[in-house]
PDB file of N, CA and C in Angstrom:
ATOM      1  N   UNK A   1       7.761   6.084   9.253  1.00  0.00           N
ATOM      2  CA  UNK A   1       6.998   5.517   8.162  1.00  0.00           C
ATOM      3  C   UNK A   1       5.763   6.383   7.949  1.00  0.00           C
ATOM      4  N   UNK A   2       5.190   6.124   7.116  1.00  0.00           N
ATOM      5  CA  UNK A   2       4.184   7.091   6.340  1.00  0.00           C
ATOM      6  C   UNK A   2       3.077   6.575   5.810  1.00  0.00           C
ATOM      7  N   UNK A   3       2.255   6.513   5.481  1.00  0.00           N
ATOM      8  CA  UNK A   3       1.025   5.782   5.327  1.00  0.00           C
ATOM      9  C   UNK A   3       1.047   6.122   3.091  1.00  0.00           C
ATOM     10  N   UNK A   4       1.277   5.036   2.642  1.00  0.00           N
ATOM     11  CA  UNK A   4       0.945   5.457   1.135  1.00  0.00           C
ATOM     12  C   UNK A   4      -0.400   5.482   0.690  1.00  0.00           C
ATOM     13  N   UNK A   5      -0.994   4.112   0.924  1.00  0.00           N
ATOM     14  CA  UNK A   5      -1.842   3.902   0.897  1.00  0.00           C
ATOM     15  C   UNK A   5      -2.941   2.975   1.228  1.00  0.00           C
ATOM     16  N   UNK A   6      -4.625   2.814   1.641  1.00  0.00           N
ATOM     17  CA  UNK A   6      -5.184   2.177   2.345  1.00  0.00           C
ATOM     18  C   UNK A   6      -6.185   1.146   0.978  1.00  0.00           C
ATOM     19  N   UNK A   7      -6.288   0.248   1.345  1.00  0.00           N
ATOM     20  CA  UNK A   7      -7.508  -0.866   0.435  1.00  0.00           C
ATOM     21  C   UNK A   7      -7.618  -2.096   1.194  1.00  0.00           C
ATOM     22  N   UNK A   8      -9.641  -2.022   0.861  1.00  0.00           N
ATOM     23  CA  UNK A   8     -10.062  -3.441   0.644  1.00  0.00           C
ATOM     24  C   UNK A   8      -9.197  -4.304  -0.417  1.00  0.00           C
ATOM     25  N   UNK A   9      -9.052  -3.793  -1.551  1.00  0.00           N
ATOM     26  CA  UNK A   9      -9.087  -4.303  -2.843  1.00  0.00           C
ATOM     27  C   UNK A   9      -7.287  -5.707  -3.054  1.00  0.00           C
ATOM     28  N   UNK A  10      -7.834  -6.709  -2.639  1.00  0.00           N
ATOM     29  CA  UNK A  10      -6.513  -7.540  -2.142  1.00  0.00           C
ATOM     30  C   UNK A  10      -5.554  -7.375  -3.190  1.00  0.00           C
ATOM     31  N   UNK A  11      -5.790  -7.075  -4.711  1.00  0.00           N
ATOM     32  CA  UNK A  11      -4.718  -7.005  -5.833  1.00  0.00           C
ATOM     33  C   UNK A  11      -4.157  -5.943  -5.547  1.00  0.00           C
ATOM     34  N   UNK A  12      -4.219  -4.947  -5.396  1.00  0.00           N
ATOM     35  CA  UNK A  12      -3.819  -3.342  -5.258  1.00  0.00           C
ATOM     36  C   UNK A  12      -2.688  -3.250  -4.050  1.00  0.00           C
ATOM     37  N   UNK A  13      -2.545  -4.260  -2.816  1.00  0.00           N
ATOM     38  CA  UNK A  13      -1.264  -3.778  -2.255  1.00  0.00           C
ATOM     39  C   UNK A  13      -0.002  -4.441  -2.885  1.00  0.00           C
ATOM     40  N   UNK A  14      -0.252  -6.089  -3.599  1.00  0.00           N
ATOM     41  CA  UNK A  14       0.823  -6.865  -4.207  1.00  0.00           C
ATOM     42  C   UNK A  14       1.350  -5.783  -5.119  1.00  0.00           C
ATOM     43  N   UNK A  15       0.138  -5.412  -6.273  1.00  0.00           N
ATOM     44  CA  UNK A  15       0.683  -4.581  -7.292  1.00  0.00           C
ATOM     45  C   UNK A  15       1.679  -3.267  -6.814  1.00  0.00           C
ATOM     46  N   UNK A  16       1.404  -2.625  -5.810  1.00  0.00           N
ATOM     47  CA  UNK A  16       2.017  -1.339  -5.939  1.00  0.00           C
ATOM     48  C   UNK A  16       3.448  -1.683  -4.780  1.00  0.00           C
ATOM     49  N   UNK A  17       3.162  -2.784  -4.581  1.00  0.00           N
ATOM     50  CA  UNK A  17       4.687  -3.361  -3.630  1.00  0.00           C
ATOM     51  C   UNK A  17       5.733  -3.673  -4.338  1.00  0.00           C
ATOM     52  N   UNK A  18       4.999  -4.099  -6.021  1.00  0.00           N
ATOM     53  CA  UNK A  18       5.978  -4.680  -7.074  1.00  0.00           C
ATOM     54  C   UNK A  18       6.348  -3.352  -7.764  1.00  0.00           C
ATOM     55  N   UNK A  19       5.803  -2.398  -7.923  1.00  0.00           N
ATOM     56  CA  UNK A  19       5.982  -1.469  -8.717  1.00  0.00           C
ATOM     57  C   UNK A  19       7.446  -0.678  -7.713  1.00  0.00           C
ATOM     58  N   UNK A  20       6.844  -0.623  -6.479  1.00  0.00           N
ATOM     59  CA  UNK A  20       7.633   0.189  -5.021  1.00  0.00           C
ATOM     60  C   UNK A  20       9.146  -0.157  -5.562  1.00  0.00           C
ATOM     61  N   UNK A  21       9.180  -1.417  -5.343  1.00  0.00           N
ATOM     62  CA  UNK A  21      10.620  -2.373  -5.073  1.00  0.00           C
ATOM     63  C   UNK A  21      10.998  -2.544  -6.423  1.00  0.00           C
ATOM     64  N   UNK A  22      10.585  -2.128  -7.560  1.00  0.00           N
ATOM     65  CA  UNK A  22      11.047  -1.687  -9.068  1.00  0.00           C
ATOM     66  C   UNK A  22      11.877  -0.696  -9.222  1.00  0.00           C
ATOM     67  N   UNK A  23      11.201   0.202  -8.157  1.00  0.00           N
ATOM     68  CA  UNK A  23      12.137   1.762  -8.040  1.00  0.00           C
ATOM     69  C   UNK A  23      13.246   1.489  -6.801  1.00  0.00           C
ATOM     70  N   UNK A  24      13.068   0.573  -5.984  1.00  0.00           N
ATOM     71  CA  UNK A  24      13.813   0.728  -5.178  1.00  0.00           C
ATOM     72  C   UNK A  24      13.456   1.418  -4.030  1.00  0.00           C
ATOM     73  N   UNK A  25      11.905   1.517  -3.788  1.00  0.00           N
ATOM     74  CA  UNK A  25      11.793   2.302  -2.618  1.00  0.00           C
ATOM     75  C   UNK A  25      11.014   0.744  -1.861  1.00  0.00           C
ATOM     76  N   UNK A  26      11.790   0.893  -0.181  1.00  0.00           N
ATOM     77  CA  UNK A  26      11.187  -0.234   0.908  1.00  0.00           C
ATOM     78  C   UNK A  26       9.452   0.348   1.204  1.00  0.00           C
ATOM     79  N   UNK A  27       8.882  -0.996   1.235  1.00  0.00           N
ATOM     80  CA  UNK A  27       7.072  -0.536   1.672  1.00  0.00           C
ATOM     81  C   UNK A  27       6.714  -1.756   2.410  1.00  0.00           C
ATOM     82  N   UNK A  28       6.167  -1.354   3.373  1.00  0.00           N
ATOM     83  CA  UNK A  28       6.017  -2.689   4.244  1.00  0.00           C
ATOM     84  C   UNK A  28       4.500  -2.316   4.836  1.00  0.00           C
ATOM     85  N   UNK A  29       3.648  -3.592   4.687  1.00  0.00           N
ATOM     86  CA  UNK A  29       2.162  -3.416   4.307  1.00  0.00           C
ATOM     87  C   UNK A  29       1.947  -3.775   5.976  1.00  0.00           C
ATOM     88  N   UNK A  30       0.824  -3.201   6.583  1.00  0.00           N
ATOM     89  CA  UNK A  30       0.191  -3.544   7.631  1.00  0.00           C
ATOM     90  C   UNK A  30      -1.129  -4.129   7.692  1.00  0.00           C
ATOM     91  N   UNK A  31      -1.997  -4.408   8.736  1.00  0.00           N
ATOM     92  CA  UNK A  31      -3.138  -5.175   8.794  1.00  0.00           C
ATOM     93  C   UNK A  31      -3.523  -6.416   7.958  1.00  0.00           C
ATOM     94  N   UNK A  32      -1.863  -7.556   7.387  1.00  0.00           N
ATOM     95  CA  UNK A  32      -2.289  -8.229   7.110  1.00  0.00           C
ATOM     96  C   UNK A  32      -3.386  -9.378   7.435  1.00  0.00           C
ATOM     97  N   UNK A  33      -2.830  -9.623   8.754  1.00  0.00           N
ATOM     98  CA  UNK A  33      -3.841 -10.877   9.147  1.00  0.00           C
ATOM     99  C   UNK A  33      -5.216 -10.244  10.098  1.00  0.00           C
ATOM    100  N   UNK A  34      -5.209  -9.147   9.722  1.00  0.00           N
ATOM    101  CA  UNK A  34      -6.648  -8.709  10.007  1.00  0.00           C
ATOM    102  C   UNK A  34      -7.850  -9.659   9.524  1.00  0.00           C
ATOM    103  N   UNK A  35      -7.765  -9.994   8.968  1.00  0.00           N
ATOM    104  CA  UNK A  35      -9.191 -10.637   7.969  1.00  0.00           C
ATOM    105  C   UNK A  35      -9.618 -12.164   8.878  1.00  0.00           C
ATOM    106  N   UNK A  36      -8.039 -12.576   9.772  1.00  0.00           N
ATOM    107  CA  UNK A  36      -8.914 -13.722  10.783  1.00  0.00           C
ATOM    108  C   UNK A  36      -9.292 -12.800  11.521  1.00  0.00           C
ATOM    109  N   UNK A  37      -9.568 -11.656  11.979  1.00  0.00           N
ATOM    110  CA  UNK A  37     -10.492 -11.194  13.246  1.00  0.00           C
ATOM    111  C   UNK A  37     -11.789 -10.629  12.278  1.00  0.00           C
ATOM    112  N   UNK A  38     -11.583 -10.572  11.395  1.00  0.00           N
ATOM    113  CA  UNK A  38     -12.974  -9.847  10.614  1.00  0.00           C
ATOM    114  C   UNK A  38     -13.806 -11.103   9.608  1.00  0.00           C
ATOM    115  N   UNK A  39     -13.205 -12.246  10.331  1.00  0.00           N
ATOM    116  CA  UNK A  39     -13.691 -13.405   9.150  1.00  0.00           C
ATOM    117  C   UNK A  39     -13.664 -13.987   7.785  1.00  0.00           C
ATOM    118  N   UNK A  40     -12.653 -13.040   7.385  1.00  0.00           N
ATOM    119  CA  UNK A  40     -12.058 -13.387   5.862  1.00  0.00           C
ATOM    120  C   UNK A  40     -13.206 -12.507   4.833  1.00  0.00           C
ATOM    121  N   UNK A  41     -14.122 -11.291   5.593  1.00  0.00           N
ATOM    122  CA  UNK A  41     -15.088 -10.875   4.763  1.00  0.00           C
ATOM    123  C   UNK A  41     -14.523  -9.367   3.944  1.00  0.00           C
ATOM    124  N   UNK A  42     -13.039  -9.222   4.161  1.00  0.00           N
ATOM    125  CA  UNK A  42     -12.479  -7.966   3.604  1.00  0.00           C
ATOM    126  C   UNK A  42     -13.267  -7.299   3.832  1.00  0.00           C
ATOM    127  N   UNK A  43     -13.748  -6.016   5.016  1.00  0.00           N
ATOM    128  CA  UNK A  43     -13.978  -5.101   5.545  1.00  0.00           C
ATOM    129  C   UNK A  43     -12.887  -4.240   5.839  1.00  0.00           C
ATOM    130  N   UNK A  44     -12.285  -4.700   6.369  1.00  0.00           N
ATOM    131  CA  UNK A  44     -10.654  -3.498   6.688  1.00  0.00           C
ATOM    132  C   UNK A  44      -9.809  -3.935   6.299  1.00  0.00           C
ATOM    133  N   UNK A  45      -9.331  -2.279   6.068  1.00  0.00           N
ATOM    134  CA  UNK A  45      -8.445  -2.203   4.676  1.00  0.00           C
ATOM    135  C   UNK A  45      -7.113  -2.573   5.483  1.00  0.00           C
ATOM    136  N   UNK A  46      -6.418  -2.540   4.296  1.00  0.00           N
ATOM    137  CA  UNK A  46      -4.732  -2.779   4.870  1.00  0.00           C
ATOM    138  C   UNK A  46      -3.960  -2.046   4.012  1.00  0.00           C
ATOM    139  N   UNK A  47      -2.851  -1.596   4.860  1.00  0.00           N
ATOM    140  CA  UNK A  47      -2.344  -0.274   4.787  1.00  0.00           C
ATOM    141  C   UNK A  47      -0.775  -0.709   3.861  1.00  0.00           C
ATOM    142  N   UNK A  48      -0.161   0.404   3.631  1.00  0.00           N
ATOM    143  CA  UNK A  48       0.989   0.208   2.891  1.00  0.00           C
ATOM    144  C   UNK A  48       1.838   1.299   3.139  1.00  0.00           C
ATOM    145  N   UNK A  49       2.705   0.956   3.760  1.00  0.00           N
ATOM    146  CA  UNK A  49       3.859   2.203   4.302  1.00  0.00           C
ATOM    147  C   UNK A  49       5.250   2.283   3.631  1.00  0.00           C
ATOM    148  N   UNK A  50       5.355   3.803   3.723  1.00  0.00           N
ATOM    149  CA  UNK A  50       6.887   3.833   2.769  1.00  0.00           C
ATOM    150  C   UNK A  50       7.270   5.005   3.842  1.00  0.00           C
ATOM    151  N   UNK A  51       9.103   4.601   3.465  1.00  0.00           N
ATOM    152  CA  UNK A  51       9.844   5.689   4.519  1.00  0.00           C
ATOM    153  C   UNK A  51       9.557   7.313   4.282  1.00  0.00           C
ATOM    154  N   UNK A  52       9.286   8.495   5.616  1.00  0.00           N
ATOM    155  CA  UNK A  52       8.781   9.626   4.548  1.00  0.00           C
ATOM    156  C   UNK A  52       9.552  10.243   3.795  1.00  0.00           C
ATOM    157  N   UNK A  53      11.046   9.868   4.056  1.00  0.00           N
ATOM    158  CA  UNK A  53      11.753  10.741   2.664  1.00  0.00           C
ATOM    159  C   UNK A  53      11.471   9.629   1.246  1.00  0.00           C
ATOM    160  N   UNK A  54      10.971   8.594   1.100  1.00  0.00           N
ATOM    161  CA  UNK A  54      10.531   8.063  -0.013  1.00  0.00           C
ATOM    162  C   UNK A  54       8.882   8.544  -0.747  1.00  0.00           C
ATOM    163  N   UNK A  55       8.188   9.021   0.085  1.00  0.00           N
ATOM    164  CA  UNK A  55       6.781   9.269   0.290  1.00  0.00           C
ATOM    165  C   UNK A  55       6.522   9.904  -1.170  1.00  0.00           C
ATOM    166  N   UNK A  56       7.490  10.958  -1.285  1.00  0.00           N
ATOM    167  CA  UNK A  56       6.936  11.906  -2.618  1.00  0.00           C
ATOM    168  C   UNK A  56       7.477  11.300  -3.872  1.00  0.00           C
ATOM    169  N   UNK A  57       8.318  10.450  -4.019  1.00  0.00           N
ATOM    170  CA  UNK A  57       8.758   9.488  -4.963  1.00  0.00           C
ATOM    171  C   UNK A  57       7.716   8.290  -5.375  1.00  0.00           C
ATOM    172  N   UNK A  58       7.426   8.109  -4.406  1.00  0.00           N
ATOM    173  CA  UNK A  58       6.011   6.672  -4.013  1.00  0.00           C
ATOM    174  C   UNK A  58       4.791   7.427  -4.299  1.00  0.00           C
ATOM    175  N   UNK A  59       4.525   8.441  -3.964  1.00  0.00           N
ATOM    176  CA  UNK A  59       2.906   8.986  -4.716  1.00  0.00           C
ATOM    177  C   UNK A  59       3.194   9.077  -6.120  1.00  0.00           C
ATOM    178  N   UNK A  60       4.371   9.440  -6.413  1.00  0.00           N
ATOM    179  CA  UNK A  60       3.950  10.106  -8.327  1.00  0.00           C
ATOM    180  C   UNK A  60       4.211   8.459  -8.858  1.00  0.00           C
ATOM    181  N   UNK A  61       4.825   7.656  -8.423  1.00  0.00           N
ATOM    182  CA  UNK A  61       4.607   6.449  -9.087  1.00  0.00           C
ATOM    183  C   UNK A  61       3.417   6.011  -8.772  1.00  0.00           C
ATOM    184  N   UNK A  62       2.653   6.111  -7.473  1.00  0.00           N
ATOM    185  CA  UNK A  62       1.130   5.268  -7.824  1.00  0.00           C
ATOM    186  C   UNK A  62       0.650   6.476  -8.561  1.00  0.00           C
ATOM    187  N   UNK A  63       0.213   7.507  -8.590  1.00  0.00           N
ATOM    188  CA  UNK A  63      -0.306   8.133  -9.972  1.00  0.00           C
ATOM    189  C   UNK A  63       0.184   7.945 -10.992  1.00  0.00           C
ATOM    190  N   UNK A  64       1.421   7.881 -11.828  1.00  0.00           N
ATOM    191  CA  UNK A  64       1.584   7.519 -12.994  1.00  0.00           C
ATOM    192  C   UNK A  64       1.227   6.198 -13.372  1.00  0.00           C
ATOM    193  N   UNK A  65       0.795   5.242 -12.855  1.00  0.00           N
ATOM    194  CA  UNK A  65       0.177   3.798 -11.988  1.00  0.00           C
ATOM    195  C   UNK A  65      -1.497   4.206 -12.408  1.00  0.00           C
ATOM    196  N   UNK A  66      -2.270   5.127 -11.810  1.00  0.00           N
ATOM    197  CA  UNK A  66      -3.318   5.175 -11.454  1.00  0.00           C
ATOM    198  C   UNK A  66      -3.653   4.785 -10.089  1.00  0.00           C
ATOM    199  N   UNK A  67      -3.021   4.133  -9.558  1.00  0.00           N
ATOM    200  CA  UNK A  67      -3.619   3.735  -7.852  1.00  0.00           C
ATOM    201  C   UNK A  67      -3.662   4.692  -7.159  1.00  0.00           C
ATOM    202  N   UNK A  68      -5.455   4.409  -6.712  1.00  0.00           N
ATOM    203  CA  UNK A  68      -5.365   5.652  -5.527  1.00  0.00           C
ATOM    204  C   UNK A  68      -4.801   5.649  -4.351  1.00  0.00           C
ATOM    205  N   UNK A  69      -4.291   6.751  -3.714  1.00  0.00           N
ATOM    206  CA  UNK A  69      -3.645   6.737  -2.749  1.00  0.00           C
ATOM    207  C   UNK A  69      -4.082   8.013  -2.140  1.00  0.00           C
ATOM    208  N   UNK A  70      -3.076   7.784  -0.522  1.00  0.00           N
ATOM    209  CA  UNK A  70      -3.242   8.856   0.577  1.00  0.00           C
ATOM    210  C   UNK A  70      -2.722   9.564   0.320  1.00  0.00           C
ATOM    211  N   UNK A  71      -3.037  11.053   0.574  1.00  0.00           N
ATOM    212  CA  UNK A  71      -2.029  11.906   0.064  1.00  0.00           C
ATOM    213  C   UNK A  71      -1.438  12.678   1.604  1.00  0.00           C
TER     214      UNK A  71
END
């Protein structure tokens, strides 16, 4: 797995999970339940992983998207 991309921003992993699984590529998000050890104050981010032969398929859709991502 591969790291797509990292955010505070809680709309931004739903959105690009819906866009992912539009194309057909699997993304499976990490550090969800982080926020009970950080108090629900969204400080750390949570991550979004795609397989790496999907990786270069999954960046040009979050850029044609606009979402920033890891490169």
């Amino acid at each position: 797995m591969k790291e797509l991309l990292r955010t505070t921003n809680p709309t931004i992993i739903p959105y690009a999970k819906a866009l992912l699984e539009g194309e057909d590529i699997e993304a499976f998000e990490l550090d969800v339940h982080m926020s009970a050890l950080e108090g629900s104050i969204g400080i750390l981010p949570r991550r979004l992983m795609v397989r790496e032969k999907d990786h270069f398929r999954a960046s040009a859709l979050m850029r044609d998207f606009g979402i920033p991502f890891e490169s």
